[in-house]
C-alpha atoms as a PDB file:
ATOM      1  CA  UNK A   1     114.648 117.294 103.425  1.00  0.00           C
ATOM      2  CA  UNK A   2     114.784 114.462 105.601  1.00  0.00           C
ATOM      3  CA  UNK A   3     111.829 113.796 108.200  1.00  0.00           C
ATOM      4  CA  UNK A   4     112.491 110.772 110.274  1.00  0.00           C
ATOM      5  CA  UNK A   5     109.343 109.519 113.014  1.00  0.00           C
ATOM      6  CA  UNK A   6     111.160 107.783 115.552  1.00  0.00           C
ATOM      7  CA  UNK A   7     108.670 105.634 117.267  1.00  0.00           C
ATOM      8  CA  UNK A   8     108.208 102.836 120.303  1.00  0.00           C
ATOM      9  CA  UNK A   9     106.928  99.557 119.251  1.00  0.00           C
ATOM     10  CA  UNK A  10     106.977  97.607 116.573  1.00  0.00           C
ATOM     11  CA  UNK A  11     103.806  95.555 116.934  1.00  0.00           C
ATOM     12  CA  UNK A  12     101.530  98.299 115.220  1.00  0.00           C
ATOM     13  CA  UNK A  13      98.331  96.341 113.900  1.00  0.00           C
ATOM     14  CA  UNK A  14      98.037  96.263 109.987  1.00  0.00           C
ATOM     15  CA  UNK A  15      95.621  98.762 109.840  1.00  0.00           C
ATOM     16  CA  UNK A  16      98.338 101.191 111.543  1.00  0.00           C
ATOM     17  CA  UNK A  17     101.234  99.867 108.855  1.00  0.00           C
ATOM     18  CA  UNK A  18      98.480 100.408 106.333  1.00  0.00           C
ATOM     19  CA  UNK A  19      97.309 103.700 107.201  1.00  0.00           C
ATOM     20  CA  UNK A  20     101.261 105.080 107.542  1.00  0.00           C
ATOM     21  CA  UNK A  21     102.425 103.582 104.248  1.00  0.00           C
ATOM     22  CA  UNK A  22      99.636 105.454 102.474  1.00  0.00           C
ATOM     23  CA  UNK A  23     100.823 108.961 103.567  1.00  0.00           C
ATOM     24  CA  UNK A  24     104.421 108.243 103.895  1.00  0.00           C
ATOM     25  CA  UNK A  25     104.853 106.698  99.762  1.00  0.00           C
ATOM     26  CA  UNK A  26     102.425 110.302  98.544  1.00  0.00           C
ATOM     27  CA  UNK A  27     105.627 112.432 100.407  1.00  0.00           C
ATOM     28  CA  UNK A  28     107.706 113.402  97.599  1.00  0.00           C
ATOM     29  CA  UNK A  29     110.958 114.901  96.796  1.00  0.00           C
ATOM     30  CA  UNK A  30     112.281 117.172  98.301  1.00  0.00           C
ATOM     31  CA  UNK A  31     110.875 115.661 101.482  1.00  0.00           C
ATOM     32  CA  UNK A  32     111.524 112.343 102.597  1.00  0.00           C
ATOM     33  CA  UNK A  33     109.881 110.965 105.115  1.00  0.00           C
ATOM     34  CA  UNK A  34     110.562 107.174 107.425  1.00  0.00           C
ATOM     35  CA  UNK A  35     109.424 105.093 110.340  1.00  0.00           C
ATOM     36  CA  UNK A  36     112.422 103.909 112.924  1.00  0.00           C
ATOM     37  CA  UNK A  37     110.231 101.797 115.471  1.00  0.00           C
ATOM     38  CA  UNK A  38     112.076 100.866 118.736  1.00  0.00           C
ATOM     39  CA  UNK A  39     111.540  98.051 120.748  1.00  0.00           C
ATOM     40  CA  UNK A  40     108.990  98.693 123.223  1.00  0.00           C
ATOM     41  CA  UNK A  41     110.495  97.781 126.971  1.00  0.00           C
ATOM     42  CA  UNK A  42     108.849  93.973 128.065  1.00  0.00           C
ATOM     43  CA  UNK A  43     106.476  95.178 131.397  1.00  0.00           C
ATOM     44  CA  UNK A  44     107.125  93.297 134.433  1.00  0.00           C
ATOM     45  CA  UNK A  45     106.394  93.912 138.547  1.00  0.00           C
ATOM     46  CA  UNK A  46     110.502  94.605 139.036  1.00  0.00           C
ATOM     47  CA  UNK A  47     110.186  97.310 136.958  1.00  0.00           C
ATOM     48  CA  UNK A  48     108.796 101.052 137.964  1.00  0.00           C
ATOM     49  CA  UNK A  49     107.636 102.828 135.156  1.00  0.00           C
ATOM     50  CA  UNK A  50     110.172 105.917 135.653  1.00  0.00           C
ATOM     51  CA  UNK A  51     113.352 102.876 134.461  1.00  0.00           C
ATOM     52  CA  UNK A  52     110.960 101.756 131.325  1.00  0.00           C
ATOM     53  CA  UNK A  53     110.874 105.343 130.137  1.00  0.00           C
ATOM     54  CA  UNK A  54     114.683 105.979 130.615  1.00  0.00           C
ATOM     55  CA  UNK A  55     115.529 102.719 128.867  1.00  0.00           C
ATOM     56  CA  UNK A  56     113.351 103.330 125.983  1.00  0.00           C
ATOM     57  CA  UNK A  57     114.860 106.872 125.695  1.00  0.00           C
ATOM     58  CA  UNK A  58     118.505 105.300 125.486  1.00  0.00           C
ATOM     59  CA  UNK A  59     116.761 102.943 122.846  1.00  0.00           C
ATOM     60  CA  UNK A  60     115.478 106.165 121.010  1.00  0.00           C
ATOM     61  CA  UNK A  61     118.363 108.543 121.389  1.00  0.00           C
ATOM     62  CA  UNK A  62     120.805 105.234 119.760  1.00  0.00           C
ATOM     63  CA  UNK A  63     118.342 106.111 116.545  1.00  0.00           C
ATOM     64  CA  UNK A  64     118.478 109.621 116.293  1.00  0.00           C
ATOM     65  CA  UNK A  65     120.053 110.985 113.036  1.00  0.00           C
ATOM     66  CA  UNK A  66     123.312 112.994 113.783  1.00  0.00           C
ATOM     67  CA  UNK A  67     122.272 116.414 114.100  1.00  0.00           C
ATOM     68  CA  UNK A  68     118.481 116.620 113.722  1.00  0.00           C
ATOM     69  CA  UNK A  69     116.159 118.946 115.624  1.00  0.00           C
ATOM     70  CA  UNK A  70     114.674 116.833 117.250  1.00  0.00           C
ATOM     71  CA  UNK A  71     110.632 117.039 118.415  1.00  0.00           C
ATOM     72  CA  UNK A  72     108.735 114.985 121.074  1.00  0.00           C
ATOM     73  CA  UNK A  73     104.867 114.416 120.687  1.00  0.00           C
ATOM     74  CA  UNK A  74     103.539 114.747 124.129  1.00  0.00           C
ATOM     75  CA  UNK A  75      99.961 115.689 125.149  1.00  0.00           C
ATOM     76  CA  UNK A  76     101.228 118.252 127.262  1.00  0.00           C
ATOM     77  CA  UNK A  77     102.849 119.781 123.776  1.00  0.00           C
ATOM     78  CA  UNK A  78     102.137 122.922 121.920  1.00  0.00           C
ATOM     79  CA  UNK A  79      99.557 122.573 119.221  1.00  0.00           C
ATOM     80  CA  UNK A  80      99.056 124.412 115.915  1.00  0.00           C
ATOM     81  CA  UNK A  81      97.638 124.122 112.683  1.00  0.00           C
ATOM     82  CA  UNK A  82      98.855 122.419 109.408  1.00  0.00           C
ATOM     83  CA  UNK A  83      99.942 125.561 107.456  1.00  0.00           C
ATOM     84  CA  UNK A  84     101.870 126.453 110.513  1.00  0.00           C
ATOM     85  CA  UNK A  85     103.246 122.621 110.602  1.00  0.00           C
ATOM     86  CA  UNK A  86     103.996 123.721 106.593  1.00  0.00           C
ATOM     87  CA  UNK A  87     105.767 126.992 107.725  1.00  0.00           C
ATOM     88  CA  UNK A  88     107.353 124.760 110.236  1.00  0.00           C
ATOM     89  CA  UNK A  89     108.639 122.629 107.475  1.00  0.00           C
ATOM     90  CA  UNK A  90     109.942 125.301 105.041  1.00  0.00           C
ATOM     91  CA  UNK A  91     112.000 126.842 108.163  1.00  0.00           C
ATOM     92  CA  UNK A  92     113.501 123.432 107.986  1.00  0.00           C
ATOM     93  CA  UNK A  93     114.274 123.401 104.843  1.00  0.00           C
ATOM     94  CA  UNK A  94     115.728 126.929 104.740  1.00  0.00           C
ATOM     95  CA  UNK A  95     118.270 125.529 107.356  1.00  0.00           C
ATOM     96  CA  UNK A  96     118.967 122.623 105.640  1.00  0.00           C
ATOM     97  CA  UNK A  97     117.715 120.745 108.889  1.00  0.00           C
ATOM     98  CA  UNK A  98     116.612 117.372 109.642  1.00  0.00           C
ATOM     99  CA  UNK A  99     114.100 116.204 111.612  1.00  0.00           C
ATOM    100  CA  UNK A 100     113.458 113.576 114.149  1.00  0.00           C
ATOM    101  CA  UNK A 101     109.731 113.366 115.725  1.00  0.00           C
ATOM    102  CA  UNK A 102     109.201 110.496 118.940  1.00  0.00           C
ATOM    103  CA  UNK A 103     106.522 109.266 119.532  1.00  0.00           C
ATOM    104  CA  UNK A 104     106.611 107.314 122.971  1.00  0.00           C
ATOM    105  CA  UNK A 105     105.004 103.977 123.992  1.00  0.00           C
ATOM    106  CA  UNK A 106     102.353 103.486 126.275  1.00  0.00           C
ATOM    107  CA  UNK A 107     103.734 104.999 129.188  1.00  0.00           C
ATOM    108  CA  UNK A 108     104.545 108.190 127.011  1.00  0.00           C
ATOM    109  CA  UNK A 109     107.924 109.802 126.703  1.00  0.00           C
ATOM    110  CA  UNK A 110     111.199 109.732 129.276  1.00  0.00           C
ATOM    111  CA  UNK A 111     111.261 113.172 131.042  1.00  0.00           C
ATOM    112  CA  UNK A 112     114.603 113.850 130.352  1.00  0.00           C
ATOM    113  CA  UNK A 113     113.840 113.253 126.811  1.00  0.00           C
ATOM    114  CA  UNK A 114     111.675 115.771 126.785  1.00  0.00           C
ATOM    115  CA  UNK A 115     113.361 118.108 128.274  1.00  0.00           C
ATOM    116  CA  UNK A 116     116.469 117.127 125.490  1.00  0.00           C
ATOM    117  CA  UNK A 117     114.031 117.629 122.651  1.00  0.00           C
ATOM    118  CA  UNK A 118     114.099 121.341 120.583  1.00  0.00           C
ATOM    119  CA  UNK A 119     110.497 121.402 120.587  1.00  0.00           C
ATOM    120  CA  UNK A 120     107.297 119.250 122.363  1.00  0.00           C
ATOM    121  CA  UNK A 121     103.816 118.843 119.843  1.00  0.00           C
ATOM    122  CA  UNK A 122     100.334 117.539 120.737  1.00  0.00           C
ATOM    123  CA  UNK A 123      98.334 116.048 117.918  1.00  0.00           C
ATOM    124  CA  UNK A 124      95.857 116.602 119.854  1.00  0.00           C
ATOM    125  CA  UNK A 125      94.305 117.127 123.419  1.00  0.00           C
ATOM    126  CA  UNK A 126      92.491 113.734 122.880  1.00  0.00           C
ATOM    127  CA  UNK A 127      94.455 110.788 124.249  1.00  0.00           C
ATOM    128  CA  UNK A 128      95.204 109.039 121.094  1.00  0.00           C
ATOM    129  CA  UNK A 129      96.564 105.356 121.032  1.00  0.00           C
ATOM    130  CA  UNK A 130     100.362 105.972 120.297  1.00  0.00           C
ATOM    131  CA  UNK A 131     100.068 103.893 116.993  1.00  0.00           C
ATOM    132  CA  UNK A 132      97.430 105.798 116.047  1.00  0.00           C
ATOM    133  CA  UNK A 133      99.353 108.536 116.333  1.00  0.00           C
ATOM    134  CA  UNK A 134     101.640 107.290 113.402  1.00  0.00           C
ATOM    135  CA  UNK A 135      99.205 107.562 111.181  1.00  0.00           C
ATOM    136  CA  UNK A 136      97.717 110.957 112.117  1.00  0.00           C
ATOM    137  CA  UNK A 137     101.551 112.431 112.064  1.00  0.00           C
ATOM    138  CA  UNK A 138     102.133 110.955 108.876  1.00  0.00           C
ATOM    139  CA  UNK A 139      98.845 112.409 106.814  1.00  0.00           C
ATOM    140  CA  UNK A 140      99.868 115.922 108.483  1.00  0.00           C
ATOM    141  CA  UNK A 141     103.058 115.882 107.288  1.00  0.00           C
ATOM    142  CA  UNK A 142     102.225 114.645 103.606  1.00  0.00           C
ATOM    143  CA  UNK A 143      99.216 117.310 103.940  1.00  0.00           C
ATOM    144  CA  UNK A 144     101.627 120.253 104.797  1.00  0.00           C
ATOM    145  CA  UNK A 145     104.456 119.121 102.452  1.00  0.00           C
ATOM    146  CA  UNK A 146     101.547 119.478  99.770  1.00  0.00           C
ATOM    147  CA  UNK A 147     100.761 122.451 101.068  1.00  0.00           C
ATOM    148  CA  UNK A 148     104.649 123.703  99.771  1.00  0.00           C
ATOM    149  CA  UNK A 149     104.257 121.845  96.279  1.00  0.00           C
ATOM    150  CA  UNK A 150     100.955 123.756  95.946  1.00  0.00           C
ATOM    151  CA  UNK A 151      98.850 120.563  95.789  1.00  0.00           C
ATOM    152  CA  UNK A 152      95.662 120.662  95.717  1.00  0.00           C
ATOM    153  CA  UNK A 153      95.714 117.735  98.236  1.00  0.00           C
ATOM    154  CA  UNK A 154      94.846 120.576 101.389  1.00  0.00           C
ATOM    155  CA  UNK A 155      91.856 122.642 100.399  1.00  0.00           C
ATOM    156  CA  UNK A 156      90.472 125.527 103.051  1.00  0.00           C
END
């Protein structure tokens, strides 16, 4: 099953890079699990925040995978626990379903987007630094997937 983070910016501190390649090479098969990052739109004073969003959504939707459900992480998103994020992920696989999850820049995530998207998560109802956010995504979803495989990587 093929889980694919779609995310905005590409200048992620080596910590960040660090933290995400941990989880992301302990995912194993059946799962699969990458990083797209998108070219964060340059700031300027000619630009209103409303076009930066919509031009990094045509930046993420020219990413998407063909056909995936696709997720947006949003603060204003439902939340839920990691064995429903695992119950999640078997539904997926059931279907035979990719996934895309987008994470936004600074400025967050186009509306439209959102509106586009299947399904909108929050990580959390702390404001998280959207690179952080990689990271956090990424150990959830290696956590539920060993949640399936009956690892003893999640303990209650």
């Amino acid at each position: 099953m093929q889980i694919t983070l779609i995310a905005v910016g590409r200048k992620a501190p080596a910590w960040i890079k660090e933290g995400f390649e941990t989880y992301r090479k302990r995912i194993r098969s059946p799962f699969s699990f990458k990083l797209i990052e998108v070219e964060a739109v340059r700031r300027n004073k000619s630009i209103s925040t409303q076009k930066l969003l919509a031009l990094e959504a045509e930046r993420i939707r020219s990413v998407l995978p063909h056909s995936a459900r696709v997720i947006a992480l949003a603060e204003q998103g439902k939340d839920f626990s990691t064995r429903d994020l695992a119950d999640r992920i078997r539904g997926w696989m059931r279907q035979g379903q990719a996934v895309a999850l987008l994470i936004g820049g600074a400025d967050g995530i186009d509306r439209t987007l959102l509106k586009e998207a299947g399904e909108t998560w929050s990580l959390s109802r702390l404001t998280l630094p959207h690179a952080l956010a990689r990271v956090l995504l990424a150990e959830q979803i290696y956590r539920a997937c060993s949640i399936l495989q009956n690892h003893p990587y999640h303990r209650e």
